[in-house]
N, C-alpha and C. Protein backbone atom coordinates (compact mmCIF):
# COMPACT_ATOMS: atom_id res chain seq x y z
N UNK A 1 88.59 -33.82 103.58
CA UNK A 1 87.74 -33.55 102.44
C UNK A 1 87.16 -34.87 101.94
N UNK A 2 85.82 -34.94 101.18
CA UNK A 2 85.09 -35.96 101.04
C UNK A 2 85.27 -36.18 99.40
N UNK A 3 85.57 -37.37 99.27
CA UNK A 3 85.96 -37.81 97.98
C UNK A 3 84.60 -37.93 97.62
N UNK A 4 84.78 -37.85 95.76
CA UNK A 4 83.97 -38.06 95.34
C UNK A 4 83.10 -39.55 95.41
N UNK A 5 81.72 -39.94 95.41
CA UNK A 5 81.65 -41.08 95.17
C UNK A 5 79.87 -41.09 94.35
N UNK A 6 80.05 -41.33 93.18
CA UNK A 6 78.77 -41.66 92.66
C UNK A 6 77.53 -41.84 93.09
N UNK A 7 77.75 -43.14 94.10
CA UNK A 7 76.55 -43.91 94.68
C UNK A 7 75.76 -42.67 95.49
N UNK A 8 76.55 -41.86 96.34
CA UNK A 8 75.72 -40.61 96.98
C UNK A 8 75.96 -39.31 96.20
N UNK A 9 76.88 -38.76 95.25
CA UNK A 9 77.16 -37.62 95.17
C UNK A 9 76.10 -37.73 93.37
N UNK A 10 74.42 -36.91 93.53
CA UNK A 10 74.33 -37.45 92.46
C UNK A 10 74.15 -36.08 91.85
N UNK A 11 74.93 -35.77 90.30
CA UNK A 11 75.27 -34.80 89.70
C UNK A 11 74.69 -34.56 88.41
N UNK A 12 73.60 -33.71 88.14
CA UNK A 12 73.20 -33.69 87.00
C UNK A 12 74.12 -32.46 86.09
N UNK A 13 73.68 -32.62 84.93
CA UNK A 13 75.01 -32.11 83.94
C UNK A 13 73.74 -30.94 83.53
N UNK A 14 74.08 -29.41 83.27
CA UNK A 14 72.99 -29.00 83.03
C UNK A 14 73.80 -28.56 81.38
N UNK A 15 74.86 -29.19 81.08
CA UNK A 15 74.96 -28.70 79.63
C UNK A 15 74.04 -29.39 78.79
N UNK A 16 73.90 -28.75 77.53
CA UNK A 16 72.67 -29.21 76.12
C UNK A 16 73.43 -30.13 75.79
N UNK A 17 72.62 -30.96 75.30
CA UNK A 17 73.36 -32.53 74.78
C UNK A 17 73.87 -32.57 73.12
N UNK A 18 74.90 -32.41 72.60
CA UNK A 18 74.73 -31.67 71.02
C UNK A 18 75.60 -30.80 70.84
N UNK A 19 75.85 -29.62 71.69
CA UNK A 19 76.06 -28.50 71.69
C UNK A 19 77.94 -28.49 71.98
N UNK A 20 78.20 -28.09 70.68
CA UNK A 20 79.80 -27.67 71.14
C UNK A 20 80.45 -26.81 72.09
N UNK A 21 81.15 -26.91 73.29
CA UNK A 21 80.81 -25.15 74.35
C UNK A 21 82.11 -25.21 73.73
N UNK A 22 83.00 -25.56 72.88
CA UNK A 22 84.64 -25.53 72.57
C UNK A 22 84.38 -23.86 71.52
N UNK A 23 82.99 -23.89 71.55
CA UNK A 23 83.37 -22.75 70.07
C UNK A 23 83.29 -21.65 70.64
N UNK A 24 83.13 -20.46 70.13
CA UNK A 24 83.19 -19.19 70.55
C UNK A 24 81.67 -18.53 71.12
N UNK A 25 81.68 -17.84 72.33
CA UNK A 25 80.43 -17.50 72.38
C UNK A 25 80.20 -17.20 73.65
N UNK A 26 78.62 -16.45 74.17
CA UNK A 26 78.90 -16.00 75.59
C UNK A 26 78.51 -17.20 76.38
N UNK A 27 78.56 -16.77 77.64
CA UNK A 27 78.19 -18.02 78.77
C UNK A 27 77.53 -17.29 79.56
N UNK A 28 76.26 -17.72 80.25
CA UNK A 28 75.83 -17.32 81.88
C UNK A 28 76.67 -18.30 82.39
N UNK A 29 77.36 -17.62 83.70
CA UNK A 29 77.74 -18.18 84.64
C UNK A 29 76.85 -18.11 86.19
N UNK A 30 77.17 -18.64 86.95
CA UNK A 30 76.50 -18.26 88.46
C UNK A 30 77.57 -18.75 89.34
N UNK A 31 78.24 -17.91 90.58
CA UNK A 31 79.01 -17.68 91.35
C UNK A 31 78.44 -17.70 93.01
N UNK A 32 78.48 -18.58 93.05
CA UNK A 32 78.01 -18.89 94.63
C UNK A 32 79.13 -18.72 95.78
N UNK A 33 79.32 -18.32 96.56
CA UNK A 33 79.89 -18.06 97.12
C UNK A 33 79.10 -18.74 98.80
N UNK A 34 80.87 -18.73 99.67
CA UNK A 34 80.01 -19.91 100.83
C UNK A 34 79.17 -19.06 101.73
N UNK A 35 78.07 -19.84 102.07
CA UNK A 35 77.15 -18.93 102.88
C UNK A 35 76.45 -17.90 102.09
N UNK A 36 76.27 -18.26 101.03
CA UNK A 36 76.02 -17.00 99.98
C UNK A 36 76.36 -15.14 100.44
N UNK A 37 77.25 -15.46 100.79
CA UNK A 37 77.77 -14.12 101.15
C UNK A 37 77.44 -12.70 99.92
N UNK A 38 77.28 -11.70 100.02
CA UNK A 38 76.94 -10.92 99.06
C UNK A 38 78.88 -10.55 98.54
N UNK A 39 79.76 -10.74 98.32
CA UNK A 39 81.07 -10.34 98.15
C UNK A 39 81.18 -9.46 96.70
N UNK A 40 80.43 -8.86 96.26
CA UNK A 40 80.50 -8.76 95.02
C UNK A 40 79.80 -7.20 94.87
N UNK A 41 79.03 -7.11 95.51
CA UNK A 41 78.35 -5.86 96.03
C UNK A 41 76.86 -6.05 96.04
N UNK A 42 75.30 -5.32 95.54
CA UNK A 42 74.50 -5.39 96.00
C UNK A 42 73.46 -5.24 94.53
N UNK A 43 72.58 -5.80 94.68
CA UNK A 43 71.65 -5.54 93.85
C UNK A 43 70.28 -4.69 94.31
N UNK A 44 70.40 -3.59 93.46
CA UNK A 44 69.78 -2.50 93.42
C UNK A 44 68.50 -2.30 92.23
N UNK A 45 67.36 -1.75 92.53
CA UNK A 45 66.55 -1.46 91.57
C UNK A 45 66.84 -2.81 90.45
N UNK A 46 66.75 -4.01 90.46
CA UNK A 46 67.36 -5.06 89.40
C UNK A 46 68.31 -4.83 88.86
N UNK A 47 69.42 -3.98 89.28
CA UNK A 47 70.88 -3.54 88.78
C UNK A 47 72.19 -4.57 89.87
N UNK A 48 73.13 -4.84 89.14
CA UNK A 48 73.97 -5.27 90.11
C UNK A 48 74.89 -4.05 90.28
N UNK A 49 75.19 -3.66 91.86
CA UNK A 49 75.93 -2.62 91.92
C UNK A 49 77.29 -3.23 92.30
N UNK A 50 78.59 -3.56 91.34
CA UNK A 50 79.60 -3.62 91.97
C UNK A 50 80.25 -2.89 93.09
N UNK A 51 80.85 -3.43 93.80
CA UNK A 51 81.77 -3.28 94.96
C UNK A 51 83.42 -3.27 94.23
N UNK A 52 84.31 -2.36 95.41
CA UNK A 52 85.58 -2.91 94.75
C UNK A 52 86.03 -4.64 94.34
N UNK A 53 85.41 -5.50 95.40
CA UNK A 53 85.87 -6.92 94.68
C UNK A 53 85.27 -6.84 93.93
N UNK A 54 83.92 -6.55 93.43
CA UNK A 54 83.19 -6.87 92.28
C UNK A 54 84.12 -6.22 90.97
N UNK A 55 84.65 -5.00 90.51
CA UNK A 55 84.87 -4.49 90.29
C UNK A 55 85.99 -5.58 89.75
N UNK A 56 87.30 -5.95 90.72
CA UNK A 56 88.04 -6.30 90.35
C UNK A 56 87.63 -7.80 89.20
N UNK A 57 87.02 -8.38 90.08
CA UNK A 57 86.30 -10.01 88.89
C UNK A 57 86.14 -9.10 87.58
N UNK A 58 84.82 -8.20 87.99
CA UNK A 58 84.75 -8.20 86.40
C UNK A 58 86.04 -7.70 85.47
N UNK A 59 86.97 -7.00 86.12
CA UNK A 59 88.04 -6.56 84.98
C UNK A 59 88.95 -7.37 84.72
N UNK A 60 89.04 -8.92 85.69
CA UNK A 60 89.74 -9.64 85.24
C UNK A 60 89.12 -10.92 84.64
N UNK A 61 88.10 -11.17 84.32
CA UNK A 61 87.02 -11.91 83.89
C UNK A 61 87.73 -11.82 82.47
């Protein structure tokens, strides 16, 4: 595994500069998965259709 190293690994921060995330409140997240595999189930008509894994994330989310 490849250690981190600054000089090449360059990482922008996309949090707001200001902004407390310690407080209460929702979040978008995004879940990439390797190969962007669909593991989650399928998006339909702009609907996400869970799958049983999907299913399970969201109830333990």
């Amino acid at each position: 595994m490849m250690k981190y190293n600054p000089e090449i690994h360059h990482r922008r921060s996309y949090r707001l500069k200001g902004y407390d995330y310690s407080k209460p409140g929702a979040y978008y997240i995004t879940l990439c998965t390797q190969n962007r595999e669909c593991l989650f189930g399928t998006i339909s008509d702009h609907k996400m259709i869970l799958n049983d894994y999907g299913l399970i994330v969201k109830n333990e989310w």
